[in-house]
PDB file of N, CA and C in Angstrom:
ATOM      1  N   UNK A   1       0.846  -1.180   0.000  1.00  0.00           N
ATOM      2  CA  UNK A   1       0.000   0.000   0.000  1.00  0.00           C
ATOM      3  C   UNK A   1       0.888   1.240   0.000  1.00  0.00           C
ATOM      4  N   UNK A   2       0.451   2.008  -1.004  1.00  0.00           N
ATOM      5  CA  UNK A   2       1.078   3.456  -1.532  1.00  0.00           C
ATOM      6  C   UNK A   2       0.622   4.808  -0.078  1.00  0.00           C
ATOM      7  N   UNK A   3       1.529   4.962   0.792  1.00  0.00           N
ATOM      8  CA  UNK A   3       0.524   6.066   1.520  1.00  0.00           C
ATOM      9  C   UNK A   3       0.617   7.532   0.864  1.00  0.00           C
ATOM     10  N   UNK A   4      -0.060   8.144   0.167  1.00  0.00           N
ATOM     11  CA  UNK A   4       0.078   9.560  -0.314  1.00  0.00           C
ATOM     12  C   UNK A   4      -0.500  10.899   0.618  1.00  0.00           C
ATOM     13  N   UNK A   5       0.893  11.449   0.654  1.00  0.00           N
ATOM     14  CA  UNK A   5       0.374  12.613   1.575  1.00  0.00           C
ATOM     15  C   UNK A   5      -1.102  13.668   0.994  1.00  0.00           C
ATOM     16  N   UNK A   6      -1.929  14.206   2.567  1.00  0.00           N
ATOM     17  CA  UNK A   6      -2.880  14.850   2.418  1.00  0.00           C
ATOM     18  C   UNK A   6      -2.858  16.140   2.968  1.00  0.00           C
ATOM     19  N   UNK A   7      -3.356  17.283   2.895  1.00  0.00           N
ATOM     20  CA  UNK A   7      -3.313  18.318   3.612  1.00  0.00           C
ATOM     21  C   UNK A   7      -4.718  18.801   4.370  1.00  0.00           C
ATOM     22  N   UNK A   8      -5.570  17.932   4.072  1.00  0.00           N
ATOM     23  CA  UNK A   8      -6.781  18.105   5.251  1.00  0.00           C
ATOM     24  C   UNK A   8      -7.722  16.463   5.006  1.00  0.00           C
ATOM     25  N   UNK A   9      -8.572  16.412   5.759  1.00  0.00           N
ATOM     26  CA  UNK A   9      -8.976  15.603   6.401  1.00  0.00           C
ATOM     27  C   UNK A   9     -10.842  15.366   6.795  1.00  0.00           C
ATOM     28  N   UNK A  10     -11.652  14.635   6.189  1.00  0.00           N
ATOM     29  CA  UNK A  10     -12.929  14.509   6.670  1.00  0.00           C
ATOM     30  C   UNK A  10     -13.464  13.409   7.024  1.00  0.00           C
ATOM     31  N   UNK A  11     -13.694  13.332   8.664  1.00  0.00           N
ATOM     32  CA  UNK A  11     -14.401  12.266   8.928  1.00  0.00           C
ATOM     33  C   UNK A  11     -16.082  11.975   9.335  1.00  0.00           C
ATOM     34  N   UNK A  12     -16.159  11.260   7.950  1.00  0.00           N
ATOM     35  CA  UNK A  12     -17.399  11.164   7.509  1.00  0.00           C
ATOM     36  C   UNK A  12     -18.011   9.605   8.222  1.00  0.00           C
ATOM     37  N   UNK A  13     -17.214   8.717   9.276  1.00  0.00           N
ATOM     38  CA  UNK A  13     -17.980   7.533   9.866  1.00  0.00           C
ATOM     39  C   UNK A  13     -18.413   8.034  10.566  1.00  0.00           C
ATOM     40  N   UNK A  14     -19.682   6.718  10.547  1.00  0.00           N
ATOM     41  CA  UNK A  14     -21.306   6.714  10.983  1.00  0.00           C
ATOM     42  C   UNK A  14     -21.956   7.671  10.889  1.00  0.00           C
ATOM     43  N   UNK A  15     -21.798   7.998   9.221  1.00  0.00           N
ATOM     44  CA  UNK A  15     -23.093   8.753   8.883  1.00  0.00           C
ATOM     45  C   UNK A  15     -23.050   7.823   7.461  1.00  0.00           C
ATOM     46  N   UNK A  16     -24.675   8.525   7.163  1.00  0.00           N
ATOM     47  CA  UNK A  16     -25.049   7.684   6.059  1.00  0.00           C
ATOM     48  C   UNK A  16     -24.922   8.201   5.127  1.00  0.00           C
ATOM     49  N   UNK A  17     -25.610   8.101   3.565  1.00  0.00           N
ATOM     50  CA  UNK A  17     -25.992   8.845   2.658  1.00  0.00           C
ATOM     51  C   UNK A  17     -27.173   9.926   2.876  1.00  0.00           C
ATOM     52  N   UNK A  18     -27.199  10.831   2.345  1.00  0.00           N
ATOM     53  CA  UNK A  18     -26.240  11.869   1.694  1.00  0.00           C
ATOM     54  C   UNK A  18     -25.558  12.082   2.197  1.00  0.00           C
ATOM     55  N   UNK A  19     -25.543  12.161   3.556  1.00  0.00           N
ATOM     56  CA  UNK A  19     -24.366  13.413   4.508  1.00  0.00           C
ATOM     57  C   UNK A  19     -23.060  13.272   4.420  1.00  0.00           C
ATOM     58  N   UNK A  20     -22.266  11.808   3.797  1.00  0.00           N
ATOM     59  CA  UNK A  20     -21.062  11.885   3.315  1.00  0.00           C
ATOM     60  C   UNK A  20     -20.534  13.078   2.525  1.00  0.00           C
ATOM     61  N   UNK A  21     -21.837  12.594   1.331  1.00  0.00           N
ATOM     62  CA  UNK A  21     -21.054  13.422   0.247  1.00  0.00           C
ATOM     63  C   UNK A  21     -21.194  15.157   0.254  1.00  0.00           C
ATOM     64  N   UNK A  22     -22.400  15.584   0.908  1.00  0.00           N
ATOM     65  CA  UNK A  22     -22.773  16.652   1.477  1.00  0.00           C
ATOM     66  C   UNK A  22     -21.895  17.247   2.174  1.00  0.00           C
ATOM     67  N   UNK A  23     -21.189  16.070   3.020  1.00  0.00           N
ATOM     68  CA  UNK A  23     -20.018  17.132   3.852  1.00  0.00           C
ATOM     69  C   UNK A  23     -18.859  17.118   2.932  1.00  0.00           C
ATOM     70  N   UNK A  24     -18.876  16.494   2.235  1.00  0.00           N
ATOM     71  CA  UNK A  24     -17.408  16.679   1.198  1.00  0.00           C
ATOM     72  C   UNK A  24     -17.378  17.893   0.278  1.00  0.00           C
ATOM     73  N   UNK A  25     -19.051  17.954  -0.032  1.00  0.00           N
ATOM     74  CA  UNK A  25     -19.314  19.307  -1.253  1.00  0.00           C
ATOM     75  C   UNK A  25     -18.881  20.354  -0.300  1.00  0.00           C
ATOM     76  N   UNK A  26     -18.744  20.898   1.119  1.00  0.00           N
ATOM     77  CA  UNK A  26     -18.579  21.527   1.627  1.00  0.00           C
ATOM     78  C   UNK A  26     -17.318  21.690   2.243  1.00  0.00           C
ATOM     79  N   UNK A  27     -16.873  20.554   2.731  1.00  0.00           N
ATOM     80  CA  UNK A  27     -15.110  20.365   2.832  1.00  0.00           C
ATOM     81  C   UNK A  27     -14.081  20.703   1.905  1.00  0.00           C
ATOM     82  N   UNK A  28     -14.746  20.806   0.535  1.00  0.00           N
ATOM     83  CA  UNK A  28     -13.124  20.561  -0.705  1.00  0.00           C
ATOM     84  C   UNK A  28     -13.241  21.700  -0.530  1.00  0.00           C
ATOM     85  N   UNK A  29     -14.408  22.633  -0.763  1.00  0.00           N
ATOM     86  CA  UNK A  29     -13.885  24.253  -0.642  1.00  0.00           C
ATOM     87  C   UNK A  29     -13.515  25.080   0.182  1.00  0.00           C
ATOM     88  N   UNK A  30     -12.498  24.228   1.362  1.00  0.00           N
ATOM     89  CA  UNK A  30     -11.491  24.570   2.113  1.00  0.00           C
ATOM     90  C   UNK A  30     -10.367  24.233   2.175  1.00  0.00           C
ATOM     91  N   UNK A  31     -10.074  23.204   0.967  1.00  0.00           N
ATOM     92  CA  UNK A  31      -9.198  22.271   0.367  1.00  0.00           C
ATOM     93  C   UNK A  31      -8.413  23.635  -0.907  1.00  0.00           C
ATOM     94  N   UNK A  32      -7.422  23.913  -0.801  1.00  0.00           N
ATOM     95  CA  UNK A  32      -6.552  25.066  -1.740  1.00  0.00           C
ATOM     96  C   UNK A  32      -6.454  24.073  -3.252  1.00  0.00           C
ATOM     97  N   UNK A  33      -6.885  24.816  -4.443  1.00  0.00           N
ATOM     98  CA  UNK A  33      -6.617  24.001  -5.760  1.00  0.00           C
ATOM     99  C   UNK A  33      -5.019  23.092  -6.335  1.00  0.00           C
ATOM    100  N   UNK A  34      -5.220  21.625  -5.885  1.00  0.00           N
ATOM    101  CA  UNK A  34      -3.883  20.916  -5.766  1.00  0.00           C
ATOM    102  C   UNK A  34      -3.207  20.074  -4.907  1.00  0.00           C
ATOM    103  N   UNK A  35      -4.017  20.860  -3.692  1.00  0.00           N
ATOM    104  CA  UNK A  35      -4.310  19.803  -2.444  1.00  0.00           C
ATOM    105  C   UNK A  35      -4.967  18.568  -2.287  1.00  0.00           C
ATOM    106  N   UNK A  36      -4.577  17.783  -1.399  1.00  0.00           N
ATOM    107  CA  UNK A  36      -5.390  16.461  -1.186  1.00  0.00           C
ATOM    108  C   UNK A  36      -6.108  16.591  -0.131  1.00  0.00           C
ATOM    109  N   UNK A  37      -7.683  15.874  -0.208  1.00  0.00           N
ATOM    110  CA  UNK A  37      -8.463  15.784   1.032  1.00  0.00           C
ATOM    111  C   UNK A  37      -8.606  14.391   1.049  1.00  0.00           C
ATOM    112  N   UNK A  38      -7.984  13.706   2.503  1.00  0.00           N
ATOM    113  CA  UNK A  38      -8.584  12.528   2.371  1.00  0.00           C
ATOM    114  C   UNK A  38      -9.932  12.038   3.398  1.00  0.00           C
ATOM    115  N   UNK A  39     -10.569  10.984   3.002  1.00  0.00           N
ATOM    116  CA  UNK A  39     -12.238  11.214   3.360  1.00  0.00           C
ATOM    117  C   UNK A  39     -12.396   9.465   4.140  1.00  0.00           C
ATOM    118  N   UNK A  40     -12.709   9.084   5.180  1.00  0.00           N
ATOM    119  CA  UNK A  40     -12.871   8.286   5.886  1.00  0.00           C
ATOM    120  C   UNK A  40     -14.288   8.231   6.269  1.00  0.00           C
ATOM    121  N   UNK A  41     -14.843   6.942   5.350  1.00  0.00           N
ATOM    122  CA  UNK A  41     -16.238   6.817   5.839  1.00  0.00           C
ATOM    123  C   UNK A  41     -16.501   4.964   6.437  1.00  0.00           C
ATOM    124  N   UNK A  42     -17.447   5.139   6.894  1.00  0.00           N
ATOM    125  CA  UNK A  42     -17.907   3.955   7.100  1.00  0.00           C
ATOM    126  C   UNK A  42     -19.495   3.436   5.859  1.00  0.00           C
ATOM    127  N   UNK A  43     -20.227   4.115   5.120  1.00  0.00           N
ATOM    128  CA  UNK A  43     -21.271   3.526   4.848  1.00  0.00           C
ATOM    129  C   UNK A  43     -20.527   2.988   2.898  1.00  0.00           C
ATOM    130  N   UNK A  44     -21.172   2.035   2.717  1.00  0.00           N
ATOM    131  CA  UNK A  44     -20.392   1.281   2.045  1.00  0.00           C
ATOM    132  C   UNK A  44     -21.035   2.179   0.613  1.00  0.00           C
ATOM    133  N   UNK A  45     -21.694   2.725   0.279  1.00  0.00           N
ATOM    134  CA  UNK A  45     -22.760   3.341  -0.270  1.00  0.00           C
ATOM    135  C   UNK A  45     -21.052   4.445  -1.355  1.00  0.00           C
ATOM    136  N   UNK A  46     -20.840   4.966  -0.231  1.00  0.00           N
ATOM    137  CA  UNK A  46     -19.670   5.954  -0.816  1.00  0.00           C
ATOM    138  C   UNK A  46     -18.532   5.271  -1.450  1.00  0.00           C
ATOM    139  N   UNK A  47     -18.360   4.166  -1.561  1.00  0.00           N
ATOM    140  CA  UNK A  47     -17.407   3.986  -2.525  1.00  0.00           C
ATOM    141  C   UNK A  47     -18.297   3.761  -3.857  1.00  0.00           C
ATOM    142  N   UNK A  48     -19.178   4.338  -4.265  1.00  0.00           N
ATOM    143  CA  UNK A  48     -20.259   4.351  -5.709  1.00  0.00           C
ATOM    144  C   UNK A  48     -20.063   6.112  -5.604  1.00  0.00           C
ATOM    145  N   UNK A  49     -20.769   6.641  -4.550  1.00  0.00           N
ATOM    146  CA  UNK A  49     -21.092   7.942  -4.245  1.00  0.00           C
ATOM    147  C   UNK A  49     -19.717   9.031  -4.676  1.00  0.00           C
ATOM    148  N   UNK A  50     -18.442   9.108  -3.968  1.00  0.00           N
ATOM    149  CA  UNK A  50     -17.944  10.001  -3.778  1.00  0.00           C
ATOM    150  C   UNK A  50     -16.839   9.539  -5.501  1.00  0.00           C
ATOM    151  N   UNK A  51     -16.466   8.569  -5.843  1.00  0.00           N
ATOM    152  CA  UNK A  51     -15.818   8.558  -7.007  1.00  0.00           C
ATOM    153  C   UNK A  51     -16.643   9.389  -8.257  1.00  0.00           C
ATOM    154  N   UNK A  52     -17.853   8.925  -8.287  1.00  0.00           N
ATOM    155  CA  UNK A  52     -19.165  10.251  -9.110  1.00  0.00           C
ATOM    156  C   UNK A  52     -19.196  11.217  -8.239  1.00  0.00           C
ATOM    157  N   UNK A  53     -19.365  11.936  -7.863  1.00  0.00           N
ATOM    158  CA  UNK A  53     -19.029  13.399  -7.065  1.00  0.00           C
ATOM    159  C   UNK A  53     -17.745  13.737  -7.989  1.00  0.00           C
ATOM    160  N   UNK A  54     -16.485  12.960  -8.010  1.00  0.00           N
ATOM    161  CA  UNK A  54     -15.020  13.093  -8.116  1.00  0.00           C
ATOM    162  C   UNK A  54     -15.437  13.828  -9.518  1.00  0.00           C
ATOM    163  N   UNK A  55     -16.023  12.656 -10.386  1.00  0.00           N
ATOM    164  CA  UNK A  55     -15.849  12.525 -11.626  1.00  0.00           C
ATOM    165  C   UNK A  55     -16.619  13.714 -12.194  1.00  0.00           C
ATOM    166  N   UNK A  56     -18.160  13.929 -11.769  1.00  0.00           N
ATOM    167  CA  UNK A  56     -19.097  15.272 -12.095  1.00  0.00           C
ATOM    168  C   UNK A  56     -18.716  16.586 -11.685  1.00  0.00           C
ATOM    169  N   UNK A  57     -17.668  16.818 -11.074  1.00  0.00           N
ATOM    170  CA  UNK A  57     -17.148  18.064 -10.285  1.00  0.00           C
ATOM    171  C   UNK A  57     -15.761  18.102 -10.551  1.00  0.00           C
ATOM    172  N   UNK A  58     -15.048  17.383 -11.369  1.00  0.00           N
ATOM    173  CA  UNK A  58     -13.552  17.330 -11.609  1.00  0.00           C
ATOM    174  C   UNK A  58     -12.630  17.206 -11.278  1.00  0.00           C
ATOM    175  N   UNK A  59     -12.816  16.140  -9.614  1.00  0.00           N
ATOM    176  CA  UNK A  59     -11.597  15.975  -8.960  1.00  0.00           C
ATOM    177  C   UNK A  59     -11.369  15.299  -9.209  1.00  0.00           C
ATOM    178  N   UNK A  60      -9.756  14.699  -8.529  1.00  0.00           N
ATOM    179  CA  UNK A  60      -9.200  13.562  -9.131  1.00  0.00           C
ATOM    180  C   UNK A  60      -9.058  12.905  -7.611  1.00  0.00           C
ATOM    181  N   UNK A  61      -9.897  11.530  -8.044  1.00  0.00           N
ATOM    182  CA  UNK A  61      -9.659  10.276  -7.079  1.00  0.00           C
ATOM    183  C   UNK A  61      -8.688  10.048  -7.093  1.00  0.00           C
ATOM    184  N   UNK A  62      -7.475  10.076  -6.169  1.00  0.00           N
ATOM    185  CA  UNK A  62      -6.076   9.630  -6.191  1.00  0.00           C
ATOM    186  C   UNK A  62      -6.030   7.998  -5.920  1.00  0.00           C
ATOM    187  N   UNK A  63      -7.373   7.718  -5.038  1.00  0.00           N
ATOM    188  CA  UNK A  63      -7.045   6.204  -3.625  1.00  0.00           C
ATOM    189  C   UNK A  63      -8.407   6.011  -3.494  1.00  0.00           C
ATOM    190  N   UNK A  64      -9.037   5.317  -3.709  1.00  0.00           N
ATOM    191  CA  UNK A  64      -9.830   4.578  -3.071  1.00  0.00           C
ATOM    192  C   UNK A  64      -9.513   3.185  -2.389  1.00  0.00           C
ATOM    193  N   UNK A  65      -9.604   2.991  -1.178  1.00  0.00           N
ATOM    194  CA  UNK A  65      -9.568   1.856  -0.823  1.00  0.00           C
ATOM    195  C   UNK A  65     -10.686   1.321   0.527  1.00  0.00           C
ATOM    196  N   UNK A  66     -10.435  -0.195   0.869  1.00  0.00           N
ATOM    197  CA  UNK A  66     -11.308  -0.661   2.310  1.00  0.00           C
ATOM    198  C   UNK A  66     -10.428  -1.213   3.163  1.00  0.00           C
ATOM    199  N   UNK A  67     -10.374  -0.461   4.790  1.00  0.00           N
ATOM    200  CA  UNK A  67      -9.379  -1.050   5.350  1.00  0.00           C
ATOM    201  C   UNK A  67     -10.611  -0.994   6.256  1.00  0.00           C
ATOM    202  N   UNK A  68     -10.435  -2.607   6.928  1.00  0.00           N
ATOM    203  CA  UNK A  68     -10.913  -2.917   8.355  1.00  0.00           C
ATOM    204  C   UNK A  68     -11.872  -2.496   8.484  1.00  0.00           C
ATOM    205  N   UNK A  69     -13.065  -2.077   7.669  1.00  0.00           N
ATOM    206  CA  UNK A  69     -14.324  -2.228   7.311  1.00  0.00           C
ATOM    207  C   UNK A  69     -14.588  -0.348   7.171  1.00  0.00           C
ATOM    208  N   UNK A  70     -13.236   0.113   6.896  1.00  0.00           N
ATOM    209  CA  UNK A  70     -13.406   1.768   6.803  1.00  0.00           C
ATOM    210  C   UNK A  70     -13.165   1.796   4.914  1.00  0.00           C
ATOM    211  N   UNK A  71     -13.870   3.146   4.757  1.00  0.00           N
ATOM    212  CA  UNK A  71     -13.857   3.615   3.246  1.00  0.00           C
ATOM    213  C   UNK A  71     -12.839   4.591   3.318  1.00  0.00           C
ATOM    214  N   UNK A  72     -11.322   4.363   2.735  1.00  0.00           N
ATOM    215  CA  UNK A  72     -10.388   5.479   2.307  1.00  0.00           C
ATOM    216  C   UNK A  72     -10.677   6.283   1.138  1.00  0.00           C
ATOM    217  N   UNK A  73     -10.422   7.203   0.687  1.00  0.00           N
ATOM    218  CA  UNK A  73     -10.407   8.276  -0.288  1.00  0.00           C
ATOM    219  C   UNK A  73      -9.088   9.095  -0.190  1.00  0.00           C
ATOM    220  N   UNK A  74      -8.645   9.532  -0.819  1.00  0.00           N
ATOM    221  CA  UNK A  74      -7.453  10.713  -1.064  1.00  0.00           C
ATOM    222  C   UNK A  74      -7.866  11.370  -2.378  1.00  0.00           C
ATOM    223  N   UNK A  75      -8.632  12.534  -2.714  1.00  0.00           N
ATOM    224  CA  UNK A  75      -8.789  13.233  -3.477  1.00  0.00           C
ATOM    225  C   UNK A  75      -8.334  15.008  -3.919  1.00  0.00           C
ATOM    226  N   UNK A  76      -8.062  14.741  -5.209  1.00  0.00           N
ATOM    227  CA  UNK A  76      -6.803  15.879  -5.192  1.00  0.00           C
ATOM    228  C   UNK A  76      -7.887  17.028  -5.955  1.00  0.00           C
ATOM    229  N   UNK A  77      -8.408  18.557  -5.024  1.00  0.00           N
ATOM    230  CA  UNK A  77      -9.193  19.266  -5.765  1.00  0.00           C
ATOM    231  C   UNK A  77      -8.456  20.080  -6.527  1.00  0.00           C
ATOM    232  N   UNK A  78      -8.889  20.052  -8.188  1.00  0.00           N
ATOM    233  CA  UNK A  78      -8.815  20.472  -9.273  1.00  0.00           C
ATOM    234  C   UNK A  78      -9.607  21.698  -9.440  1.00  0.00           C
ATOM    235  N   UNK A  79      -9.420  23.088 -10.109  1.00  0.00           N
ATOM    236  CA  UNK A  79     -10.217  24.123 -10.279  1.00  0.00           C
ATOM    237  C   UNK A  79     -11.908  23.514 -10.807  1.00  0.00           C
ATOM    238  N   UNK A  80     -12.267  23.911  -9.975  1.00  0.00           N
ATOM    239  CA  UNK A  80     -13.864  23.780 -10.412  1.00  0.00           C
ATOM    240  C   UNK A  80     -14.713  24.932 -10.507  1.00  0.00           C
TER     241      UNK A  80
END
């Protein structure tokens, strides 16, 4: 496993859908254009959810992964 540095941070376990991605639409735009936010959820829902967010809004998914029943993300915000 690749660890890639991040410069902020959202923890989104034990919440469900929407409020993952809801708090992310609101998190990246404290995220500087180039930076990484990485996103720690628990509902299994967001590894469908936040890669479309990535893709409709123009960030770049760096990491998705599942550790120990957690949802990783490292996403790098791109000018939107």
């Amino acid at each position: 496993m690749t660890t890639l540095e991040f410069q902020a941070e959202l923890d989104a376990r034990g919440l469900f859908c929407p409020e993952p991605v809801m708090m992310l639409h609101t998190r990246i735009n404290d995220v500087g254009v180039g930076e990484v936010l990485r996103v720690v959820a628990t509902d299994p829902s967001t590894t469908r959810d936040i890669p479309r967010f990535c893709q409709f809004l123009g960030h770049e998914l760096l990491s998705q992964q599942e550790l120990e029943g957690e949802f990783h993300f490292l996403i790098r915000r791109c000018e939107s």
